[in-house]
Structure formats: structure tokens, C-alpha cells
PDB file of N, CA and C in Angstrom:
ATOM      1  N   UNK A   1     117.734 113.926  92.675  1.00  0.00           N
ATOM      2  CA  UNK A   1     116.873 113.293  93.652  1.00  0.00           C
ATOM      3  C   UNK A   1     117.728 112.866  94.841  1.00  0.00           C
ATOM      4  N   UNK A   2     117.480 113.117  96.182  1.00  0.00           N
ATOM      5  CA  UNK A   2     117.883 112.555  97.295  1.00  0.00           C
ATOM      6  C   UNK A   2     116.875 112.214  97.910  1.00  0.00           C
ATOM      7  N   UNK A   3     116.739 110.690  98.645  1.00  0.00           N
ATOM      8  CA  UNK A   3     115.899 110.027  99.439  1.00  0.00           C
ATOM      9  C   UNK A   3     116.606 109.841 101.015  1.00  0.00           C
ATOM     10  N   UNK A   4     115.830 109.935 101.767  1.00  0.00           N
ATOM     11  CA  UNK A   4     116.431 109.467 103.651  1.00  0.00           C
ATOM     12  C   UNK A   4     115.590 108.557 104.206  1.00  0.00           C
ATOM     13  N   UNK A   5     115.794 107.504 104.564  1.00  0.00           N
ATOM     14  CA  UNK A   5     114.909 106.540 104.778  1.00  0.00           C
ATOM     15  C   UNK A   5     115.549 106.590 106.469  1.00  0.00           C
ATOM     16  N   UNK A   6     114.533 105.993 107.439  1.00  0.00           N
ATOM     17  CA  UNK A   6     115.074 105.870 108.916  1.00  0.00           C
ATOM     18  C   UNK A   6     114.310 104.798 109.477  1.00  0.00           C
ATOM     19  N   UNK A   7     114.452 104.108 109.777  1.00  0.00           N
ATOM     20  CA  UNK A   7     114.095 102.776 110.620  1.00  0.00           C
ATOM     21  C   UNK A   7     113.456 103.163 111.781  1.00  0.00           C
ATOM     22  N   UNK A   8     111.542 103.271 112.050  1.00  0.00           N
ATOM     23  CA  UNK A   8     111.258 103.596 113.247  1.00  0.00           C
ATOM     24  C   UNK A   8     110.809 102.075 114.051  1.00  0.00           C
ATOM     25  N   UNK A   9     110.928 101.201 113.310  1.00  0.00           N
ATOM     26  CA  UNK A   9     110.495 100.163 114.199  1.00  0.00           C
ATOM     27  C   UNK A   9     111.131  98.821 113.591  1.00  0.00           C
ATOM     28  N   UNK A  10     111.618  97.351 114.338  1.00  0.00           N
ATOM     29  CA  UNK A  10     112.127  96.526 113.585  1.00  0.00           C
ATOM     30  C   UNK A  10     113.140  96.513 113.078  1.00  0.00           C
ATOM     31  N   UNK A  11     113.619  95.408 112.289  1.00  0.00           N
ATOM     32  CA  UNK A  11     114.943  96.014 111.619  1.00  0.00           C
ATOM     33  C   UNK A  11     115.097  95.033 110.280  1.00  0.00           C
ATOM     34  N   UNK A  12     115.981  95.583 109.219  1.00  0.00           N
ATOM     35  CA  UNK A  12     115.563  95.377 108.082  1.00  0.00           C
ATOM     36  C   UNK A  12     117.341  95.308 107.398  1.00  0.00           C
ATOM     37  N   UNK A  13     117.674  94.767 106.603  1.00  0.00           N
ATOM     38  CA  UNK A  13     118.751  94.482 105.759  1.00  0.00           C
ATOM     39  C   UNK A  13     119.199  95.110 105.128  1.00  0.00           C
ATOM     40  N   UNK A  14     119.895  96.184 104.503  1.00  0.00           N
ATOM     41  CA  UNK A  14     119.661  96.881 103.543  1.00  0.00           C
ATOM     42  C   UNK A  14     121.362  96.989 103.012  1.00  0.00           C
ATOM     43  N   UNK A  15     121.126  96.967 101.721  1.00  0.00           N
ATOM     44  CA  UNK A  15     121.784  97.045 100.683  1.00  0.00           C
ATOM     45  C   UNK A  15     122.483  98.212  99.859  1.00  0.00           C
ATOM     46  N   UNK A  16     123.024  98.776  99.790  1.00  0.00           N
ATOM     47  CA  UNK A  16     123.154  99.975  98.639  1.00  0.00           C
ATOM     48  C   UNK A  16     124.366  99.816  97.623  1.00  0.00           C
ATOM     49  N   UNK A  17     124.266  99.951  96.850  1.00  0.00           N
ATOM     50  CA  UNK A  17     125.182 100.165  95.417  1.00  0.00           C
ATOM     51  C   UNK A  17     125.324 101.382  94.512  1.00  0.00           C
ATOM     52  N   UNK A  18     126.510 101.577  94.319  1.00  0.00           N
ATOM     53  CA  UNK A  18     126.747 102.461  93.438  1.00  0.00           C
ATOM     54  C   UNK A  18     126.273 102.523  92.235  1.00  0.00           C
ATOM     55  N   UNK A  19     126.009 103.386  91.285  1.00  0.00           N
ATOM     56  CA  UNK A  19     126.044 102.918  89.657  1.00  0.00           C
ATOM     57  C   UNK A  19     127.045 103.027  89.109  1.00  0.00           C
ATOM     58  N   UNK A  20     128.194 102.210  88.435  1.00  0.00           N
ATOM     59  CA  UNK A  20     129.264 102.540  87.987  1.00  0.00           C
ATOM     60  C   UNK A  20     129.450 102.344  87.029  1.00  0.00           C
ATOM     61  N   UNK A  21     128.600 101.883  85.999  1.00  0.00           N
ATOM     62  CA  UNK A  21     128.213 102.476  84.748  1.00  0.00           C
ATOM     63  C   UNK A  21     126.356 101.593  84.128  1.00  0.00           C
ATOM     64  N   UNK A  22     126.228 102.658  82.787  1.00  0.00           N
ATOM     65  CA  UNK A  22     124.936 102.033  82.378  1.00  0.00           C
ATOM     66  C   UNK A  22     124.955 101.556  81.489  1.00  0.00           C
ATOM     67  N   UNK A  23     124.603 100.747  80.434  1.00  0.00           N
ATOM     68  CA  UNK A  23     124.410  99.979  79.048  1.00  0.00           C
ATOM     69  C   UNK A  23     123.339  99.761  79.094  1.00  0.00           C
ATOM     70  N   UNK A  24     123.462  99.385  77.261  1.00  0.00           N
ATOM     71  CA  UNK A  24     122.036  99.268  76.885  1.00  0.00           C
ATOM     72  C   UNK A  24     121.177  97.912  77.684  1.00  0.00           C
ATOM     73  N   UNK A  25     121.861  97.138  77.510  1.00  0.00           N
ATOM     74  CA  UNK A  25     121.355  95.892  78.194  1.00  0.00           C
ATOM     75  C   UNK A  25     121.935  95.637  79.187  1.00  0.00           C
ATOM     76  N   UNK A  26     122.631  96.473  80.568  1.00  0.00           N
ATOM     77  CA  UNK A  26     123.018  95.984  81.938  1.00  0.00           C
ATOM     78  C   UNK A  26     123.572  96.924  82.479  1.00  0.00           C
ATOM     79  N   UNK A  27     122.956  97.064  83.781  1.00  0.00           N
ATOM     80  CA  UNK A  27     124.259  97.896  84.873  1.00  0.00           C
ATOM     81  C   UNK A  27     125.070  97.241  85.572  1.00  0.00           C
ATOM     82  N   UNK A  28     126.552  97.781  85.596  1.00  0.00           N
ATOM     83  CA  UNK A  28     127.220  97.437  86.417  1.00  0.00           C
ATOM     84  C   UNK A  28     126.919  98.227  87.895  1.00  0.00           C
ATOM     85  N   UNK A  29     127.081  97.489  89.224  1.00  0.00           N
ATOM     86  CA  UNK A  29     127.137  98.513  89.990  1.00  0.00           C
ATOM     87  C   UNK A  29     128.375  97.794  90.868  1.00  0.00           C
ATOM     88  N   UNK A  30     128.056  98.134  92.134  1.00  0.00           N
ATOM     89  CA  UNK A  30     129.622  98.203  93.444  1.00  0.00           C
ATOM     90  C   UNK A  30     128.508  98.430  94.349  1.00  0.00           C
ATOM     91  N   UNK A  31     128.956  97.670  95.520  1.00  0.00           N
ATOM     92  CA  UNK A  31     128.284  97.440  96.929  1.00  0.00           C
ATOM     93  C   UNK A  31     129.428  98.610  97.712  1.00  0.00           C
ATOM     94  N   UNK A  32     128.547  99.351  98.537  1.00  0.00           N
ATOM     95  CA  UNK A  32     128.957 100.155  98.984  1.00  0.00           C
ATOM     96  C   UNK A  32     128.285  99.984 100.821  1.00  0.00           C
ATOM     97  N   UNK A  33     127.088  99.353 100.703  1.00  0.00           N
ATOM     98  CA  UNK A  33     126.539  99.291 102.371  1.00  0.00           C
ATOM     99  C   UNK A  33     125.944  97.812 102.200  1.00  0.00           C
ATOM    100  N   UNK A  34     126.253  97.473 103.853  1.00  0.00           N
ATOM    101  CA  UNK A  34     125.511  95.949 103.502  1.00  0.00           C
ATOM    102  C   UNK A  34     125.146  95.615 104.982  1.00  0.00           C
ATOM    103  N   UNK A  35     124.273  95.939 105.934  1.00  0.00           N
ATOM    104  CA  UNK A  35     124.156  95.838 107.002  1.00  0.00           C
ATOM    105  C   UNK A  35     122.703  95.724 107.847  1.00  0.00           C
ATOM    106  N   UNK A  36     122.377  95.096 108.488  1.00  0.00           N
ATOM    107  CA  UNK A  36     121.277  95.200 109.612  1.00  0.00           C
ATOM    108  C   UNK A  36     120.869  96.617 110.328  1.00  0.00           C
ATOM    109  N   UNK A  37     119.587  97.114 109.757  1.00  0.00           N
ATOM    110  CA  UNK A  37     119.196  98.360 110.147  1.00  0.00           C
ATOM    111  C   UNK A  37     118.813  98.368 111.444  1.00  0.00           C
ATOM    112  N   UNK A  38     118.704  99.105 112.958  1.00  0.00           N
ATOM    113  CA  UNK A  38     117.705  99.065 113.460  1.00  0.00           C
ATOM    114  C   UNK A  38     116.494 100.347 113.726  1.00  0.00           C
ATOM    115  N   UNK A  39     116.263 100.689 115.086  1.00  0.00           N
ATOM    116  CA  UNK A  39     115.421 101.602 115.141  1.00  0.00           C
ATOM    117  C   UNK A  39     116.172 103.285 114.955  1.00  0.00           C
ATOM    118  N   UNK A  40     116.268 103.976 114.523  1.00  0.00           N
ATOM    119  CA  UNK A  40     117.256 105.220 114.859  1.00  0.00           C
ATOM    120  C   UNK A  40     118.013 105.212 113.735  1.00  0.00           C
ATOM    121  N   UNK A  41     118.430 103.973 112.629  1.00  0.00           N
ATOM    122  CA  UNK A  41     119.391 104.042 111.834  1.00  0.00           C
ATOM    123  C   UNK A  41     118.910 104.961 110.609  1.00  0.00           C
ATOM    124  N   UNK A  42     120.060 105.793 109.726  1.00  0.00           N
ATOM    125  CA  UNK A  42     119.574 106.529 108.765  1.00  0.00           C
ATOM    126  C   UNK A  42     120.339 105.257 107.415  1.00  0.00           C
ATOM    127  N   UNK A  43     119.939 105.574 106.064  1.00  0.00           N
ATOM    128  CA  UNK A  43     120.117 105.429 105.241  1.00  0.00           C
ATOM    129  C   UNK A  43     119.975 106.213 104.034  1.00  0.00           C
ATOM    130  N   UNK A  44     120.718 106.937 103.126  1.00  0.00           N
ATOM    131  CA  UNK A  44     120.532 108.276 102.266  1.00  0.00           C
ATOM    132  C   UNK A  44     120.799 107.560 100.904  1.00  0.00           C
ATOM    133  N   UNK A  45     119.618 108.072  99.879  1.00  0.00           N
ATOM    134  CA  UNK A  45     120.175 107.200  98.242  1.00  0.00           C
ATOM    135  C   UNK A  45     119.850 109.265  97.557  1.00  0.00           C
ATOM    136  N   UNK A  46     120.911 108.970  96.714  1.00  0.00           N
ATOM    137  CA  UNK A  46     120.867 109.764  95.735  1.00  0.00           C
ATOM    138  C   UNK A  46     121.239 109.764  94.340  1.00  0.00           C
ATOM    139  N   UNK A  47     121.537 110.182  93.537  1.00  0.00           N
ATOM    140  CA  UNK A  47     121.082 110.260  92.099  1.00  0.00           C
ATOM    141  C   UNK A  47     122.795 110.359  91.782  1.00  0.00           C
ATOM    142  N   UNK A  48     123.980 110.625  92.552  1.00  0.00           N
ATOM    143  CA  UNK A  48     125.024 111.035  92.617  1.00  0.00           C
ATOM    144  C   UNK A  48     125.552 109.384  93.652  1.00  0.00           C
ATOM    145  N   UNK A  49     124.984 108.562  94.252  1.00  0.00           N
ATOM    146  CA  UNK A  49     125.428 108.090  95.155  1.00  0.00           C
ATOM    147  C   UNK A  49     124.532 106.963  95.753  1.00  0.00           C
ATOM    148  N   UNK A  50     125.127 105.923  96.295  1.00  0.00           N
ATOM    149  CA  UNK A  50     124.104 104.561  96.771  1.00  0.00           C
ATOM    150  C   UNK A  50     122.636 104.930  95.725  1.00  0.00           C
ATOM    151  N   UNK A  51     122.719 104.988  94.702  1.00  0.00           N
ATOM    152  CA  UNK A  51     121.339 105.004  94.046  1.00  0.00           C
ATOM    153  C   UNK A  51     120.818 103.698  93.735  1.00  0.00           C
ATOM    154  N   UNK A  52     121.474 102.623  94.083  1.00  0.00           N
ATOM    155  CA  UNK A  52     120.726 101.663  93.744  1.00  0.00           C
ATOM    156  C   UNK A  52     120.433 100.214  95.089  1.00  0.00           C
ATOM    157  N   UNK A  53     119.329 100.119  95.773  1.00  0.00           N
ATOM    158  CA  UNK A  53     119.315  99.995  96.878  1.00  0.00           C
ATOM    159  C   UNK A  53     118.618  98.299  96.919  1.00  0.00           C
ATOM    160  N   UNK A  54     118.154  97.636  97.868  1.00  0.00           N
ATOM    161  CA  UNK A  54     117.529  96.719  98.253  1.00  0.00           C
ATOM    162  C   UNK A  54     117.660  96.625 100.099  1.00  0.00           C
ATOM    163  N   UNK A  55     116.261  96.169 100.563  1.00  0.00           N
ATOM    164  CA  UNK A  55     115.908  96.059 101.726  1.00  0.00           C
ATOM    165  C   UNK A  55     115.020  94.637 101.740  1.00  0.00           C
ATOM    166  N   UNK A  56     115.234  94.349 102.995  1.00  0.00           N
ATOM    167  CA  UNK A  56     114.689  93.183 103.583  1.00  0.00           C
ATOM    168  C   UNK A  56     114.393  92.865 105.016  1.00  0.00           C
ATOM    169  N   UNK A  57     113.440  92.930 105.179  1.00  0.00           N
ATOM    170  CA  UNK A  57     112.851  92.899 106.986  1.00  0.00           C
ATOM    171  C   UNK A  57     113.933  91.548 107.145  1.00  0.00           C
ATOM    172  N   UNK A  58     114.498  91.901 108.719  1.00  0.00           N
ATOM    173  CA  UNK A  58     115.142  91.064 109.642  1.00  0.00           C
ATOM    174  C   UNK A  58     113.876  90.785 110.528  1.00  0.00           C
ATOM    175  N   UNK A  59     112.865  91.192 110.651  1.00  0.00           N
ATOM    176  CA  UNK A  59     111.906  90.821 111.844  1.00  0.00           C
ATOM    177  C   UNK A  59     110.463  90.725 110.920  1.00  0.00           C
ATOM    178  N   UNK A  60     109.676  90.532 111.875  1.00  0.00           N
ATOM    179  CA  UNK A  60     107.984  90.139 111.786  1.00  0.00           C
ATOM    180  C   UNK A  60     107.856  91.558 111.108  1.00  0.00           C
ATOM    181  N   UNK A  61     107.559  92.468 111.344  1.00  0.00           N
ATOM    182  CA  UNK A  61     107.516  93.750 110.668  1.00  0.00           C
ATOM    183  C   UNK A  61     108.510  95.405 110.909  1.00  0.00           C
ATOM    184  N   UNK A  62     108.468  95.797 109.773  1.00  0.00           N
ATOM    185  CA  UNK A  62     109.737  96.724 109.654  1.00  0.00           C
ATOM    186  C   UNK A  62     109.037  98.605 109.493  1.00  0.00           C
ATOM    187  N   UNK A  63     108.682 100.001 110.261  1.00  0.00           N
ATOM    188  CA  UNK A  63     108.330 100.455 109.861  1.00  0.00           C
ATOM    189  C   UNK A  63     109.070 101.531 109.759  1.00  0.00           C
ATOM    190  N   UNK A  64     109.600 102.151 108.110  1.00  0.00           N
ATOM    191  CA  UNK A  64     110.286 103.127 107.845  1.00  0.00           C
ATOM    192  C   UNK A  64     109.606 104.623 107.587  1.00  0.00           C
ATOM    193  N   UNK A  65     110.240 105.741 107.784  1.00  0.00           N
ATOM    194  CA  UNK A  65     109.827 106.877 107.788  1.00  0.00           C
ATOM    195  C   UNK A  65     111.141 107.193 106.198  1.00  0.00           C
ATOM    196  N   UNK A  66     110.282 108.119 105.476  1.00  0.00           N
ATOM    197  CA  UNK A  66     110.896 108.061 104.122  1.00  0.00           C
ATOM    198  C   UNK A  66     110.642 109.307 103.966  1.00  0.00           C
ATOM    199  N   UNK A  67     111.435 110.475 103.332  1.00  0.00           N
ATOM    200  CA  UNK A  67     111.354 112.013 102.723  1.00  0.00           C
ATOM    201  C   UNK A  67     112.607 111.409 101.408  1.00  0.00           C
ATOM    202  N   UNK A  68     111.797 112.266 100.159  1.00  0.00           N
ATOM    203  CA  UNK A  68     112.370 112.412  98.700  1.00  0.00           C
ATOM    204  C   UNK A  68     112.069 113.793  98.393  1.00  0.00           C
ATOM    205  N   UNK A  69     113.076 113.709  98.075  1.00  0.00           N
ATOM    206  CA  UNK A  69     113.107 115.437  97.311  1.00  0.00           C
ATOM    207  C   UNK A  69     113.642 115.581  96.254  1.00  0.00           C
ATOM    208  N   UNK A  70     112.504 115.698  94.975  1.00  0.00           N
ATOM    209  CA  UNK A  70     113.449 116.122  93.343  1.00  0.00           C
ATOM    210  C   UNK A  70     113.818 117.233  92.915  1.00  0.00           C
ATOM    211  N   UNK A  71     113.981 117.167  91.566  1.00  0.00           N
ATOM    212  CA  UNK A  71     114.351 118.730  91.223  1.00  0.00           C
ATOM    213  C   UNK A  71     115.284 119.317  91.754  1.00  0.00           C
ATOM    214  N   UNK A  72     116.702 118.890  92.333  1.00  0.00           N
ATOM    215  CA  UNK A  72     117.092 119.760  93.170  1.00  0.00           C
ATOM    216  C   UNK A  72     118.794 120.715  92.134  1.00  0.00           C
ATOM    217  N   UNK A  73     118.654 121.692  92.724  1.00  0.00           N
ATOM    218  CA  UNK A  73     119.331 122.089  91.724  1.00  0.00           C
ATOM    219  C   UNK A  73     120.420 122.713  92.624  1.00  0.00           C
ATOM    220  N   UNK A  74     121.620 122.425  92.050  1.00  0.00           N
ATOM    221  CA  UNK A  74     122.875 122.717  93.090  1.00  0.00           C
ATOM    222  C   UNK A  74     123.341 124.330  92.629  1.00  0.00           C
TER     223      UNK A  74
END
């Protein structure tokens, strides 16, 4: 799975983390992005990479344009 998220309006917080490992009862992860989005900015999560994300409007409202694509086979 790869996701592209892009900031068309507003701006928003966003977070990304690695997975750097899984257990039964917890993930560890690692901060890898930590910054104020604005209009134009990209952000990419994949299944290999920043897969584990969080966002948060910096303003009154935030509107993102989003494409996911599964199945993908290298």
C-alpha cells in the first residue's frame, strides 16, 4: 500500500513514524516527520515506510486531496 496526501487548503500538523517493530501487545515506532503542512505540501505513507501517521488542523479548516493504491506488486 502507498498513500499521497497534499494539503489543498489550510494547514495541518502532521506526524509520521516508522514501524520498527510489532508485538503482541505494542508497537514500537521512531518519528521520522514532524512539521506544519501548508497548501502545496506532499506527504507519502507506505507499508515499507512513515506507515504510521497522525494529523492535526493548524487552522479553522484543513482540505486534503488523498490517492491510495493497494496490491502493489514490485
Amino acid at each position: 500500500m502507498v498513500s499521497m496526501h497534499m494539503i489543498l487548503e489550510g494547514r495541518a500538523r502532521v506526524r509520521q513514524f516508522d514501524r520498527v517493530s510489532k508485538e503482541p501487545d505494542y508497537v514500537t515506532i521512531r518519528l521520522t516527520k514532524d512539521q506544519i503542512e501548508k497548501p502545496g505540501d506532499l506527504s507519502m505513507i507506505s507499508d515499507q515506510r512513515d506507515n504510521v501517521h497522525w494529523r492535526a488542523a493548524e487552522s479553522d479548516r484543513v482540505l486534503m486531496f488523498n490517492i491510495q493504491v493497494w496490491d502493489l506488486d514490485p
